[in-house]
C-alpha atoms as a PDB file:
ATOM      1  CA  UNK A   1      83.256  51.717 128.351  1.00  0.00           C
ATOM      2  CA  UNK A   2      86.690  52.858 126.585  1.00  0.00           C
ATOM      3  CA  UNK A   3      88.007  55.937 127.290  1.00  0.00           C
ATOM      4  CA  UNK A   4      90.229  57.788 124.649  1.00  0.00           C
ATOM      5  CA  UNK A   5      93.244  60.260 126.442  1.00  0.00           C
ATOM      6  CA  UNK A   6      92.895  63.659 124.299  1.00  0.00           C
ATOM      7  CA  UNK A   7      95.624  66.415 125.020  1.00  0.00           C
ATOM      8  CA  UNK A   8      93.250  69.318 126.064  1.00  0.00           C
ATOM      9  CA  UNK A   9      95.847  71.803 125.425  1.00  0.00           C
ATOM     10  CA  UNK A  10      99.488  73.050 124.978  1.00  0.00           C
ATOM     11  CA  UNK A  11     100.842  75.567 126.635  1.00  0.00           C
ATOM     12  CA  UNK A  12     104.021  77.396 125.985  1.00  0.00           C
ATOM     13  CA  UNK A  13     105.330  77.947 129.140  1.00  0.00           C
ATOM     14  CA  UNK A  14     108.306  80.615 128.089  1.00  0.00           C
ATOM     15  CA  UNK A  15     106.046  82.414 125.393  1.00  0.00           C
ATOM     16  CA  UNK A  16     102.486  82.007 127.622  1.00  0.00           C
ATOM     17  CA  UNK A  17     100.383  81.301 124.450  1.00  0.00           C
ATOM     18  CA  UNK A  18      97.526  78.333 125.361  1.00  0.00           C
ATOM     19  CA  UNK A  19      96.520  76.296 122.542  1.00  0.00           C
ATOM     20  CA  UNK A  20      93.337  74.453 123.031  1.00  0.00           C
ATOM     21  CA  UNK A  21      93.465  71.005 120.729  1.00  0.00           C
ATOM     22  CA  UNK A  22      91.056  68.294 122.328  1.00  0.00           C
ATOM     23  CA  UNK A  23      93.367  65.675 119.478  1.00  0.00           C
ATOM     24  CA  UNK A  24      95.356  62.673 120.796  1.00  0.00           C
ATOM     25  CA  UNK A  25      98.578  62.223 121.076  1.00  0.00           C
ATOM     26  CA  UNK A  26     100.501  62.509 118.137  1.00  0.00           C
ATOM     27  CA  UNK A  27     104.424  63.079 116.900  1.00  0.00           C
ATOM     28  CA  UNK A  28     106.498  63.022 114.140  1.00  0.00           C
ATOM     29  CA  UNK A  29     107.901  59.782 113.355  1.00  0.00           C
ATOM     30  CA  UNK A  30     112.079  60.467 112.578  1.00  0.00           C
ATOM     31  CA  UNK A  31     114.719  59.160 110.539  1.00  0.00           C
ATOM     32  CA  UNK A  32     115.651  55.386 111.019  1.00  0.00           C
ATOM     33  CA  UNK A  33     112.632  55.190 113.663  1.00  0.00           C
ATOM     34  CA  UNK A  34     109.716  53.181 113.138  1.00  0.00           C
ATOM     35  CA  UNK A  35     106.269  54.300 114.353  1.00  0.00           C
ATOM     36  CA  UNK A  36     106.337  52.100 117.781  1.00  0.00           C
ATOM     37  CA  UNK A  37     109.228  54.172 118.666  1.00  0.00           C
ATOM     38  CA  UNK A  38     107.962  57.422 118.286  1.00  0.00           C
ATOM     39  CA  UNK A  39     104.739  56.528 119.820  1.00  0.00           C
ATOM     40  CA  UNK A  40     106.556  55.276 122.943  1.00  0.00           C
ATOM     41  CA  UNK A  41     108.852  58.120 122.494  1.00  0.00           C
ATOM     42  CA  UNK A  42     105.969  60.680 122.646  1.00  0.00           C
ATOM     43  CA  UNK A  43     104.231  58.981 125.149  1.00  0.00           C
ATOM     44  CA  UNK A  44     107.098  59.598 127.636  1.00  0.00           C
ATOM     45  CA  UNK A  45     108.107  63.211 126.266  1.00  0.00           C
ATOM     46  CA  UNK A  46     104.328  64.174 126.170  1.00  0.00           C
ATOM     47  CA  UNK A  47     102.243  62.636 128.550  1.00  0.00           C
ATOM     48  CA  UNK A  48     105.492  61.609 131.097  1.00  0.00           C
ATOM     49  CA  UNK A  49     105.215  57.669 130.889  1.00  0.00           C
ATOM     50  CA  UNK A  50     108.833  56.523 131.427  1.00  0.00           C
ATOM     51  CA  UNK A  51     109.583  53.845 129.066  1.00  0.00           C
ATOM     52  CA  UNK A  52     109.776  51.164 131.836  1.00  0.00           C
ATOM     53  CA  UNK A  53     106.279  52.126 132.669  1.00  0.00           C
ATOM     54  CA  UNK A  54     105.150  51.635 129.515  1.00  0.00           C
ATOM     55  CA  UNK A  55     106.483  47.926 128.455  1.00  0.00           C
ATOM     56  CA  UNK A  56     104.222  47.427 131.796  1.00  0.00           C
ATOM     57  CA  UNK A  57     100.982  49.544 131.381  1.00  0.00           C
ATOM     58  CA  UNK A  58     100.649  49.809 127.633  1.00  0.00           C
ATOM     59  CA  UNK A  59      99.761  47.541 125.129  1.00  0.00           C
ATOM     60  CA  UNK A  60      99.991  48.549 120.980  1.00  0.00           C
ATOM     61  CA  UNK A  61      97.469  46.626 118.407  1.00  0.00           C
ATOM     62  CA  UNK A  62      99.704  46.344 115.886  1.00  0.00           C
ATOM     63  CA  UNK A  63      96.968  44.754 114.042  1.00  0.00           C
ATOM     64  CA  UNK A  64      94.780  47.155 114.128  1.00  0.00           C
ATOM     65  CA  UNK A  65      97.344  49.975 112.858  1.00  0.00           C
ATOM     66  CA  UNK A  66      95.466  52.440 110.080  1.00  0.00           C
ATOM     67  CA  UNK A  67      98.056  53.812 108.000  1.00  0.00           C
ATOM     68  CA  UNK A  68      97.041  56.313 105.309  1.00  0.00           C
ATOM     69  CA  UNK A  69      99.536  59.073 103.087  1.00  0.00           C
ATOM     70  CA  UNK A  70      98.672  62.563 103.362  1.00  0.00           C
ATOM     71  CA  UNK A  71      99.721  65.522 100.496  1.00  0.00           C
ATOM     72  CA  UNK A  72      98.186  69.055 102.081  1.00  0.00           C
ATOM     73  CA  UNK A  73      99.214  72.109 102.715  1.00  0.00           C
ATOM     74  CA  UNK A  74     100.071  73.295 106.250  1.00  0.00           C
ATOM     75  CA  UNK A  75      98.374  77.008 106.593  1.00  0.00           C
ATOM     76  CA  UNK A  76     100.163  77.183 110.273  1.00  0.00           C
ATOM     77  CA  UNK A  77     103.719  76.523 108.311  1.00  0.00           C
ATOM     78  CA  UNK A  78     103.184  79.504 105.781  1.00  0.00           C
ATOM     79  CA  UNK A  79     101.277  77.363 103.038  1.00  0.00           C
ATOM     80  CA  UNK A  80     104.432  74.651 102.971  1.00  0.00           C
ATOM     81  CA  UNK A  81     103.313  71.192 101.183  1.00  0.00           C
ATOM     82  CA  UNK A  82     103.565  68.669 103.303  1.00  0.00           C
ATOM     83  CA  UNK A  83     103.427  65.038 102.730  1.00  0.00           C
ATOM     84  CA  UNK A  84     103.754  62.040 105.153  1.00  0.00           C
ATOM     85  CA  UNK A  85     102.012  58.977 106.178  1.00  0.00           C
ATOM     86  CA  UNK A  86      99.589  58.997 109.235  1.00  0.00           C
ATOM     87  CA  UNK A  87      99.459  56.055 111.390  1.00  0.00           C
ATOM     88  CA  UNK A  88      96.194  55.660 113.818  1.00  0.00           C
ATOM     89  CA  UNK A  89      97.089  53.259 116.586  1.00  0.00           C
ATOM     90  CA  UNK A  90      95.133  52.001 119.550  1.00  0.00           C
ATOM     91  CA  UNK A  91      96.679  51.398 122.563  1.00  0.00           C
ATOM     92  CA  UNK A  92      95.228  49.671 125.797  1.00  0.00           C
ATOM     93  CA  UNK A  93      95.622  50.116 129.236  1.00  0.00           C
ATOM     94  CA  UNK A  94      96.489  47.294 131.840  1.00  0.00           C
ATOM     95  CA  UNK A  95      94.394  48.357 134.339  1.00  0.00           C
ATOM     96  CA  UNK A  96      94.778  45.584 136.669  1.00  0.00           C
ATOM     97  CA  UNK A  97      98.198  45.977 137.521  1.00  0.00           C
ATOM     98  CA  UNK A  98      98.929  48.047 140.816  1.00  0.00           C
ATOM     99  CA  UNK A  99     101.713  49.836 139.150  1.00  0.00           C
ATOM    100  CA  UNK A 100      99.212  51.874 137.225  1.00  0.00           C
ATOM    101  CA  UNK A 101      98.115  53.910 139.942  1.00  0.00           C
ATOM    102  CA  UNK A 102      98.876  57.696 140.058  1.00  0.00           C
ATOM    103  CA  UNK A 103     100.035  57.598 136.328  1.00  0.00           C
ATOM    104  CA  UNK A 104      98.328  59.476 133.268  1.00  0.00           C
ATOM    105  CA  UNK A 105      95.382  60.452 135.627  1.00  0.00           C
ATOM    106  CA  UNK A 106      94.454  56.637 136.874  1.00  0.00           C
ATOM    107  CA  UNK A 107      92.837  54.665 138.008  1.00  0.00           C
ATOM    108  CA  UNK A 108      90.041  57.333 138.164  1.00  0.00           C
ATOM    109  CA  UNK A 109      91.014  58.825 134.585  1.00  0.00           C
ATOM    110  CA  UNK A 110      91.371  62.394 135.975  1.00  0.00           C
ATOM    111  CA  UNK A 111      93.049  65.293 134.107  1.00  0.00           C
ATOM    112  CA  UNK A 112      96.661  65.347 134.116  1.00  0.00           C
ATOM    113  CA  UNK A 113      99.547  67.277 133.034  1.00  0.00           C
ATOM    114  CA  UNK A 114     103.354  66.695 131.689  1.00  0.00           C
ATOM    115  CA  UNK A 115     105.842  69.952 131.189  1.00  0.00           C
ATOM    116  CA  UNK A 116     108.065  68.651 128.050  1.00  0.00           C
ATOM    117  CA  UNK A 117     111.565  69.639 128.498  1.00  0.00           C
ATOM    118  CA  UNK A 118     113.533  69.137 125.139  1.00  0.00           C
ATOM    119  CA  UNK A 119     117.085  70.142 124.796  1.00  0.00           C
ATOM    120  CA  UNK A 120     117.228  73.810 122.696  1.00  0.00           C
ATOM    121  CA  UNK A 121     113.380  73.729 122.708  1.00  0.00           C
ATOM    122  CA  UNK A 122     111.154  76.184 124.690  1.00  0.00           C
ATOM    123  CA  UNK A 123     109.026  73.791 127.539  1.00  0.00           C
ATOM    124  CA  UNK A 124     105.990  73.091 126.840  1.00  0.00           C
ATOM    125  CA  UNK A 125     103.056  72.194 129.209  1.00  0.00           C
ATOM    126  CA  UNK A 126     100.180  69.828 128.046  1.00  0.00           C
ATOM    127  CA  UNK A 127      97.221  69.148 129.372  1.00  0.00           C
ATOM    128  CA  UNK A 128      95.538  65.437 129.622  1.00  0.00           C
ATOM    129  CA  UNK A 129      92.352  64.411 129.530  1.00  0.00           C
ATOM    130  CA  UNK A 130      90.090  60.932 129.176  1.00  0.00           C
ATOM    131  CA  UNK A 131      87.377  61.223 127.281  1.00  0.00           C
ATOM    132  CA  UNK A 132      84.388  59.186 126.858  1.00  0.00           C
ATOM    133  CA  UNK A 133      82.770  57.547 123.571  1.00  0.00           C
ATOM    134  CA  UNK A 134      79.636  60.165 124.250  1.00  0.00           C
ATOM    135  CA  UNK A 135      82.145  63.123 124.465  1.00  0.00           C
ATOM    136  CA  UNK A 136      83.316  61.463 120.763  1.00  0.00           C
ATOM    137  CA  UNK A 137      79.574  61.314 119.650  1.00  0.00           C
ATOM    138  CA  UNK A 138      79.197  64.577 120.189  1.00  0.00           C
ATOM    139  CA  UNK A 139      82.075  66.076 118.550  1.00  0.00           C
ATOM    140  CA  UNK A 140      84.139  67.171 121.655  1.00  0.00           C
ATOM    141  CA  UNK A 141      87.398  65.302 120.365  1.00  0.00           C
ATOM    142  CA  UNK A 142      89.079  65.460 117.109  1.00  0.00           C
ATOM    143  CA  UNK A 143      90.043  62.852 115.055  1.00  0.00           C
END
């Protein structure tokens, strides 16, 4: 059975206001950076997987990329229009190698969390969690 990692929520450690999101991982893809790049960029500034970890646990199906442009208007930025592009990846797990262990809750897939330290940025802490397929059938994790 697949398991998709959902950040249960965000907390801003400085201001102490918990955001509960049950959404996976996302970022903002920046200038002169393609999406592979911010994915493995959020992956280590998010949910703590050092680069090196990643060329070894994580595999991206390029393939299998969605990619679809968005035009809405942002009601938690004032009403601003934003517009973008919104790329859907899926990403496996190498569970058989040994190095896994202890990182982003496995082998077992248990909650985890990551404080995100960026330079003139309050910290935030987020929360990790696998869920299942059924928790997905049921609505418990966004899209």
């Amino acid at each position: 059975e697949w398991r998709r990692l959902v950040q249960r929520e965000e907390l801003g450690v400085q201001s102490g206001v918990c955001r509960v999101l049950m959404s996976p991982l996302t970022d903002s893809v920046r200038p002169q950076e393609d999406w592979v790049a911010a994915l493995r960029r959020a992956f280590h500034a998010k949910a703590g997987l050092h680069p090196d970890h990643q060329s070894m646990m994580l595999s991206f199906d390029k393939s299998a990329c969605k990619c679809s442009e968005f035009d809405q208007v942002a009601q938690e930025y004032g009403g601003l229009r934003t517009v973008g592009t919104l790329y859907q990846v899926v990403v496996s797990l190498r569970m058989d190698d040994s190095r896994i262990e202890g990182r982003l809750g496995l082998p077992n897939g248990s909650d985890f969390a990551v404080i995100e330290c960026r330079e003139g940025r309050p910290y935030q802490l987020h929360v990790w969690a696998w869920k299942s397929s059924e928790d997905e059938r049921l609505g418990l994790v966004e899209e």
